[in-house]
Protein backbone atom coordinates (compact mmCIF):
# COMPACT_ATOMS: atom_id res chain seq x y z
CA UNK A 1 97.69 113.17 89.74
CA UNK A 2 101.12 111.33 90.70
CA UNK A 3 100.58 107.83 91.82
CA UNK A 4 102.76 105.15 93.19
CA UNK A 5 101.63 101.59 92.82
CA UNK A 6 103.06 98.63 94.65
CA UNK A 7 101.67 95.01 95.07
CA UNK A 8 102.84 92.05 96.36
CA UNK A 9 104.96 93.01 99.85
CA UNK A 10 104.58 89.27 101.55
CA UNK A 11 104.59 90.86 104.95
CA UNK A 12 105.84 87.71 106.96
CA UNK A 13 105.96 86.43 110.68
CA UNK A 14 108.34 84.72 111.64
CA UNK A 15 106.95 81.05 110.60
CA UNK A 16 109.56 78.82 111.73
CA UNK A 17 108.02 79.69 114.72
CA UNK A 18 104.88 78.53 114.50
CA UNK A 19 103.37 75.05 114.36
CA UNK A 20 102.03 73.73 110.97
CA UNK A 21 98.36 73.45 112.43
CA UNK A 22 98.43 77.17 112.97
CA UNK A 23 98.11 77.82 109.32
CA UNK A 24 94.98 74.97 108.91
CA UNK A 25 94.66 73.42 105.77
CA UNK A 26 94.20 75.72 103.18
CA UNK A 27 97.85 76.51 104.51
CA UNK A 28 99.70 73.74 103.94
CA UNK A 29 101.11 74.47 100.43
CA UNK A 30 101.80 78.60 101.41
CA UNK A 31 103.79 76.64 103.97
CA UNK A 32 105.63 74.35 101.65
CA UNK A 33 106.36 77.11 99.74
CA UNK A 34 107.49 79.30 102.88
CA UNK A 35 110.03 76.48 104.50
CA UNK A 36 111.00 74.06 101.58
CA UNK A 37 111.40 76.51 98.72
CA UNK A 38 112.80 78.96 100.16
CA UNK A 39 110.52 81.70 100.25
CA UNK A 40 111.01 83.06 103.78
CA UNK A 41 114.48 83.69 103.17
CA UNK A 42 114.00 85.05 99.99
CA UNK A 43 111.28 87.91 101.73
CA UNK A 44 113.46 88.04 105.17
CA UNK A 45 114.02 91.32 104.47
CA UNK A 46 110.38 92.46 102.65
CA UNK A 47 110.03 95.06 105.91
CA UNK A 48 112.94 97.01 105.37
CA UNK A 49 112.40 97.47 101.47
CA UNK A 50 109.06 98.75 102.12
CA UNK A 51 109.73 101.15 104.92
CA UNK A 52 112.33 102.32 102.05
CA UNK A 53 109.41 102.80 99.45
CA UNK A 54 107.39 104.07 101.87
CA UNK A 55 110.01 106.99 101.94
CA UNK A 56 110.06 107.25 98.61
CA UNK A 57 106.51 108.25 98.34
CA UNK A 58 107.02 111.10 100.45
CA UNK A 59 109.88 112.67 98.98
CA UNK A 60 108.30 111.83 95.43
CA UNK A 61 104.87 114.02 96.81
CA UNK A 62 102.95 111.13 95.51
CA UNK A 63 99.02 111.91 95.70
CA UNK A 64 98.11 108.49 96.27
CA UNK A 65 98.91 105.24 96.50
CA UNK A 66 97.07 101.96 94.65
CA UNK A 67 98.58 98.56 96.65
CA UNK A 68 97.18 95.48 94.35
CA UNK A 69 97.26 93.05 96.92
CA UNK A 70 99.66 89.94 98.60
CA UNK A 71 99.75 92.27 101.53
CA UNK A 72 101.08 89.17 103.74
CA UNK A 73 102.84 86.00 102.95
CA UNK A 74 100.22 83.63 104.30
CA UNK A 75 96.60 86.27 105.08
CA UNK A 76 97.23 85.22 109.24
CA UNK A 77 95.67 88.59 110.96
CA UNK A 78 98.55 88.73 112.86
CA UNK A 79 100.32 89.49 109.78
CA UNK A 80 97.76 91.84 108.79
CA UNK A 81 98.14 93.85 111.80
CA UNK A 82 101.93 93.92 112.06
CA UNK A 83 101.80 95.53 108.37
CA UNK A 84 98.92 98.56 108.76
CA UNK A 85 100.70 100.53 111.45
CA UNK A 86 103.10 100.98 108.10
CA UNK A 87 99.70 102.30 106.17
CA UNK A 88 98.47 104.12 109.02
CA UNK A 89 99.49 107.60 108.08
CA UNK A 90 98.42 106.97 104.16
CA UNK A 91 95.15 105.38 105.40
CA UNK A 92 94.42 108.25 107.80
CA UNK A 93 94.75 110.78 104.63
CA UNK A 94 92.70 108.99 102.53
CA UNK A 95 96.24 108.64 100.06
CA UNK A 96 95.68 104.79 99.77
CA UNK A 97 93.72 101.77 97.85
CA UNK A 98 94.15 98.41 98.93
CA UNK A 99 92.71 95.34 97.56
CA UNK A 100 93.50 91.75 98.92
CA UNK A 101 95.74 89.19 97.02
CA UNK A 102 95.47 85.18 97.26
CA UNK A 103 98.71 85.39 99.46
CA UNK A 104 96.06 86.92 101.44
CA UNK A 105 93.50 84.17 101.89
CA UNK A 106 95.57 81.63 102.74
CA UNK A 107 93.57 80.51 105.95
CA UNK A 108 90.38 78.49 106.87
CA UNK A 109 87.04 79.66 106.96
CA UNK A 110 86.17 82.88 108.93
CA UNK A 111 89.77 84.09 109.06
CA UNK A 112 90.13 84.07 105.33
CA UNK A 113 88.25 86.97 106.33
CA UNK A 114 91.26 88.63 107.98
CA UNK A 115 91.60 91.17 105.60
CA UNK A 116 88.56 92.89 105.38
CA UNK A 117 88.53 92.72 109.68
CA UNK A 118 91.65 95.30 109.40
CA UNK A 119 90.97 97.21 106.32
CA UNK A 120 87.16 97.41 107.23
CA UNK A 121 87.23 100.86 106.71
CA UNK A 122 88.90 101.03 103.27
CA UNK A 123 85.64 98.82 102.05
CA UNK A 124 83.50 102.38 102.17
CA UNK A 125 82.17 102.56 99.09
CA UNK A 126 80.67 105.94 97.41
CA UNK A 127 78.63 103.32 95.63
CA UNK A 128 77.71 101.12 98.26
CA UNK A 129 74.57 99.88 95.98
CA UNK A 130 76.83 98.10 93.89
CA UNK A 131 79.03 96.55 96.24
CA UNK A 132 77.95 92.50 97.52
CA UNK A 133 78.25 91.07 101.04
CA UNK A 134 81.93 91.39 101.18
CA UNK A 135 82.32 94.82 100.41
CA UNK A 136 83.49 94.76 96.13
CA UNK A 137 83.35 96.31 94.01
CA UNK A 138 83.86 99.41 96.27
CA UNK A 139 84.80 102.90 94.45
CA UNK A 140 86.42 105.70 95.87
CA UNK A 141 86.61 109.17 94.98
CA UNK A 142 90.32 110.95 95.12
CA UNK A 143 90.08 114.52 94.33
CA UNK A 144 87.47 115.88 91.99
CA UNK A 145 88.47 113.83 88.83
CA UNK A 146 89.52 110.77 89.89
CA UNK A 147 87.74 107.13 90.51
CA UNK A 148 89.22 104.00 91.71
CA UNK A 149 87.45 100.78 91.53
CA UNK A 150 88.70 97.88 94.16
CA UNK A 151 88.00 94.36 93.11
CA UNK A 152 88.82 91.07 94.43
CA UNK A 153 90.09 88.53 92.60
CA UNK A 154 90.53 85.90 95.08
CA UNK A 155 86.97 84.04 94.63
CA UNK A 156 87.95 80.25 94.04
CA UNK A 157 87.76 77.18 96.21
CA UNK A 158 90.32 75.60 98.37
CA UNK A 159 94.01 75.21 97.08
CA UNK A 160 93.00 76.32 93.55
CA UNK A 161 93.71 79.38 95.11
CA UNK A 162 97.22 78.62 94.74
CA UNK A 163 97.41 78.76 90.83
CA UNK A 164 94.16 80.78 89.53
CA UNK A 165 92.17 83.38 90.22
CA UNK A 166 88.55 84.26 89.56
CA UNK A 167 86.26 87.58 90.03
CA UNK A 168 82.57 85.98 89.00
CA UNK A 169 79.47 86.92 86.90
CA UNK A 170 78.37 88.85 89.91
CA UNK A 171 81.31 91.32 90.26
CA UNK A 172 81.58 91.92 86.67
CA UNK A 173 78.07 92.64 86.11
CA UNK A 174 78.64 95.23 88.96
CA UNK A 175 82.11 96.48 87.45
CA UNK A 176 79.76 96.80 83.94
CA UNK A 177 77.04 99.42 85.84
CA UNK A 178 79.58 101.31 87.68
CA UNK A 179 81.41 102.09 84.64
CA UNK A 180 78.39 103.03 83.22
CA UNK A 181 76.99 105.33 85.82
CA UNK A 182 77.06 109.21 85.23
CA UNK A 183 78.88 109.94 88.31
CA UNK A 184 81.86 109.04 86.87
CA UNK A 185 81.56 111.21 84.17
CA UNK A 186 84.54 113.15 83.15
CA UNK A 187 86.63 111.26 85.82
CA UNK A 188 89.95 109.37 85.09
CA UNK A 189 89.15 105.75 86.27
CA UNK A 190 91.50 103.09 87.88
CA UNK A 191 90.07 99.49 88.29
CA UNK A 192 92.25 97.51 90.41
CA UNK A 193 92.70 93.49 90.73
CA UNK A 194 95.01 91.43 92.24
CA UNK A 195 95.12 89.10 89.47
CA UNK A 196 95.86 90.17 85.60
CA UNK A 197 94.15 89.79 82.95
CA UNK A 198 97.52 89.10 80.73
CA UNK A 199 101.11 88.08 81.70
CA UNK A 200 103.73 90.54 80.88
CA UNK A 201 104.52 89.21 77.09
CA UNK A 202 100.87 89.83 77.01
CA UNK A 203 99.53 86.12 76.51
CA UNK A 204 97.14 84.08 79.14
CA UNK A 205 98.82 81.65 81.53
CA UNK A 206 98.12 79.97 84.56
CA UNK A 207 101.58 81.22 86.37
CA UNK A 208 101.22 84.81 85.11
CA UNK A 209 98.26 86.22 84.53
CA UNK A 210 95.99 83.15 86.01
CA UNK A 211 92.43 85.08 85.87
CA UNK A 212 90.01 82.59 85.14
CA UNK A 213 87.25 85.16 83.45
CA UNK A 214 90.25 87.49 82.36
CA UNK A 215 88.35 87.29 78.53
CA UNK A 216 84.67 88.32 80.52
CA UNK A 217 86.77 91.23 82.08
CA UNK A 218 88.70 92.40 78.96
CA UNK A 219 84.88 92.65 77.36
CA UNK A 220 83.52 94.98 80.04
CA UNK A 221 86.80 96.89 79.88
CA UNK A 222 87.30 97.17 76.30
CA UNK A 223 86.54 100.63 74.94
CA UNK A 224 86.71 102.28 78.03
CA UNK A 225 88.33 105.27 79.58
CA UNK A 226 90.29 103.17 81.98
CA UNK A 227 93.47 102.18 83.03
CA UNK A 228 93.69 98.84 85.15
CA UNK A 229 96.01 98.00 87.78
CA UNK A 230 97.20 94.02 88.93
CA UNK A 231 99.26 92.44 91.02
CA UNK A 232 100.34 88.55 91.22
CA UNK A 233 103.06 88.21 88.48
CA UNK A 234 106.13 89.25 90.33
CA UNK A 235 107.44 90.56 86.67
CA UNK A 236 106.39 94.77 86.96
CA UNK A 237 104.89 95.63 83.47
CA UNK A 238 103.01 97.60 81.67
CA UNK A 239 101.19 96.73 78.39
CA UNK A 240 99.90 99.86 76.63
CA UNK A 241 96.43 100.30 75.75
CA UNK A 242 95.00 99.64 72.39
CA UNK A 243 91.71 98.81 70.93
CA UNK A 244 91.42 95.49 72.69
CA UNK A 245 92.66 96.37 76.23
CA UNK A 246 93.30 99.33 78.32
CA UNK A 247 96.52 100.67 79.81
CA UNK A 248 97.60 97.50 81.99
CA UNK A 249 99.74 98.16 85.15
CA UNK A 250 101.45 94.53 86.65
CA UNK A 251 103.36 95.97 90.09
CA UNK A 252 105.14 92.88 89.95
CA UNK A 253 106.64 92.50 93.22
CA UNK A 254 107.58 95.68 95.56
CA UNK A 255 109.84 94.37 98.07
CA UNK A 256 111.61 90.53 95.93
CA UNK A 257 115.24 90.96 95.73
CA UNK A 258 116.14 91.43 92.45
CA UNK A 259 112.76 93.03 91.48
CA UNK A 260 111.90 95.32 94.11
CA UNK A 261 110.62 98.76 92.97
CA UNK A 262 107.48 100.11 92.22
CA UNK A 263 105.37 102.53 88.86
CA UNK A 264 105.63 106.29 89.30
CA UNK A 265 102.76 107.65 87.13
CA UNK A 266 101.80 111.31 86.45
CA UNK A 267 98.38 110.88 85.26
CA UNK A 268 96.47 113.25 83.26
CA UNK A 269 93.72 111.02 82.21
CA UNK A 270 93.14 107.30 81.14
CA UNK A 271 95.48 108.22 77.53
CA UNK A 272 97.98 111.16 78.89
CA UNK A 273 100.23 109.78 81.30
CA UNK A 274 104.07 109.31 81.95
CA UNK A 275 104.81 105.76 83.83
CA UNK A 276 108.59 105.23 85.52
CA UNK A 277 109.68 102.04 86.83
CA UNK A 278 111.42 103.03 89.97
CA UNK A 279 113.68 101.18 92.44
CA UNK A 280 113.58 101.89 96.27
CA UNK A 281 115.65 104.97 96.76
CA UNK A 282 114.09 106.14 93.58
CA UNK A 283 116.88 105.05 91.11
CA UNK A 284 115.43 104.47 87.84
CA UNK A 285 115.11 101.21 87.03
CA UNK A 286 114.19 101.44 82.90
C-alpha cells in the first residue's frame, strides 16, 4: 500500500483580526506565540503548501493518507472548517486518517471539542467496543490487510498542553486489547499519535517527543507487528525498528518553510517497506 503522511499544517485565520478574548484562556500563550514570536508569519503561507501536497498525492496514486494532527494553529472551529473542504474529496473515499494535535485544543471547554464536531464521522470505529466517550482509540480498516489505530494524545490539563502530552491508563489498556484481538490477524497495523514517543536523535524530551507515558506506550508496542506514526516535533524522522521500538514515523511539519514535505511509504507489511522524504512538488528531499 503507498501512503503519504503529513502532520502539523497550522491551518490559520487571520488572527490579527480577532480580539484576544476570542481565543479564551487556554489561548493566551497559542496567541503569544502567534503575534509576538512570529508564528503567523512564519505559516502565512501553510494553505498554499498544502494545496501543493495535496497534488502531490494524486499524481503519486497514494492509497491513503495518515494526517498526525496540528490540523489548525489555534483548534477555533472556524479554522477547522476552513481546512476540511481541502479533505473533502480524501474523506469522501475513505483515503484519509486524522487524529487531533494540541495545536488543536487550544480553546475553552466545549469547543476544545471542535475537532471531533467536524471530523465526527472519521471517529467510526470497526471496534467501537474499545473506543471511550470521545471516540479513541478508533480503528479503521483500509483494504483487506490493513489496520490503522487513531489515538489522541492531547489528554492534559490547561496550558500544560503547551509543552507535554499524555494518552492515559485508559487508552493504553484499550490500544493493549485491540492489538491483541484476532481481527487483526495477518493485517499490517499503523497506530497513530500526535505526540512521539522519542525525539528524532531518539532520546525523551519535553520539546520533542513530550509524551508523558511514552515508556507505558513503548511497553504495549514493543514486540509488535506495528509501525507507529507522530506528529509534534516539526523535525520529519524516522527511527527504524528494533527490539525495543517499532518503525517510528515523526511527519515533522508539512507546510514550515524550510521543512515542508511529507513520508512516501510503499508498505508491504510492518518490516518490508521503502520510506522517501519528499518535498512539495515531489523533489526528493534525502
Amino acid at each position: 500500500m503507498r501512503i503519504v503522511h503529513v502532520s502539523d499544517l497550522h491551518h490559520q485565520l487571520d488572527w490579527r483580526r480577532r480580539s484576544w478574548a476570542s481565543s479564551g484562556w487556554r489561548g493566551v500563550p497559542g496567541r503569544l506565540e502567534l503575534h509576538a514570536f512570529g508564528r503567523w508569519e512564519r505559516f502565512a503561507f501553510a494553505e498554499r503548501t498544502w494545496n501543493g501536497i495535496l497534488e502531490d498525492i494524486e499524481v503519486l496514486e497514494a492509497d491513503h493518507v495518515i494526517l498526525t494532527g496540528d490540523l489548525t494553529a489555534m483548534g477555533d472551529e472556524e479554522e477547522f472548517l476552513a481546512v476540511e473542504p481541502s479533505l473533502r474529496h480524501l474523506l469522501r473515499a475513505g483515503r484519509v486518517t486524522i487524529i487531533p494535535g494540541n495545536h488543536d485544543r487550544y480553546t475553552d471547554g466545549s469547543a476544545a471539542r471542535g475537532f471531533e464536531r467536524v471530523f465526527k464521522a472519521e471517529l467510526t470505529s470497526v471496534m467501537p467496543e474499545y473506543a471511550d466517550a470521545r471516540g479513541y482509540p478508533f480503528v479503521k480498516f483500509v483494504g483487506a490487510d490493513v489496520a490503522l489505530i487513531g489515538l489522541d494524545s492531547t489528554r492534559v490539563p490547561g496550558w500544560a498542553q503547551y509543552f507535554v502530552g499524555r494518552l492515559g491508563k485508559a487508552q493504553l489498556a484499550a490500544l493493549t486489547r485491540i492489538l491483541a484481538d484476532p481481527r487483526l490477524e495477518g493485517k499490517t497495523v499503523h497506530v497513530l499519535a500526535h505526540h512521539g514517543p522519542l525525539s528524532p536523535d531518539g532520546k525523551r524530551d519535553w520539546r520533542e517527543s513530550a509524551l508523558i507515558d511514552a515508556p507505558a506506550l513503548l511497553d504495549v508496542l514493543r514486540d509488535r507487528a506495528v509501525l507507529f506514526h507522530h506528529g509534534h516535533s516539526h523535525v520529519r524522522s524516522w527511527r527504524r525498528g528494533h527490539e525495543a521500538h517499532p518503525h517510528l514515523f515523526g511527519g515533522g511539519s508539512s507546510t514550515e518553510p524550510g521543512g515542508e514535505g511529507y513520508w512516501l511509504l510503499d508498505v508491504d507489511d510492518h518490516q518490508t517497506l521503502e520510506a522517501t522524504h519528499l518535498k512539495p512538488g515531489r523533489m526528493l528531499a534525502r
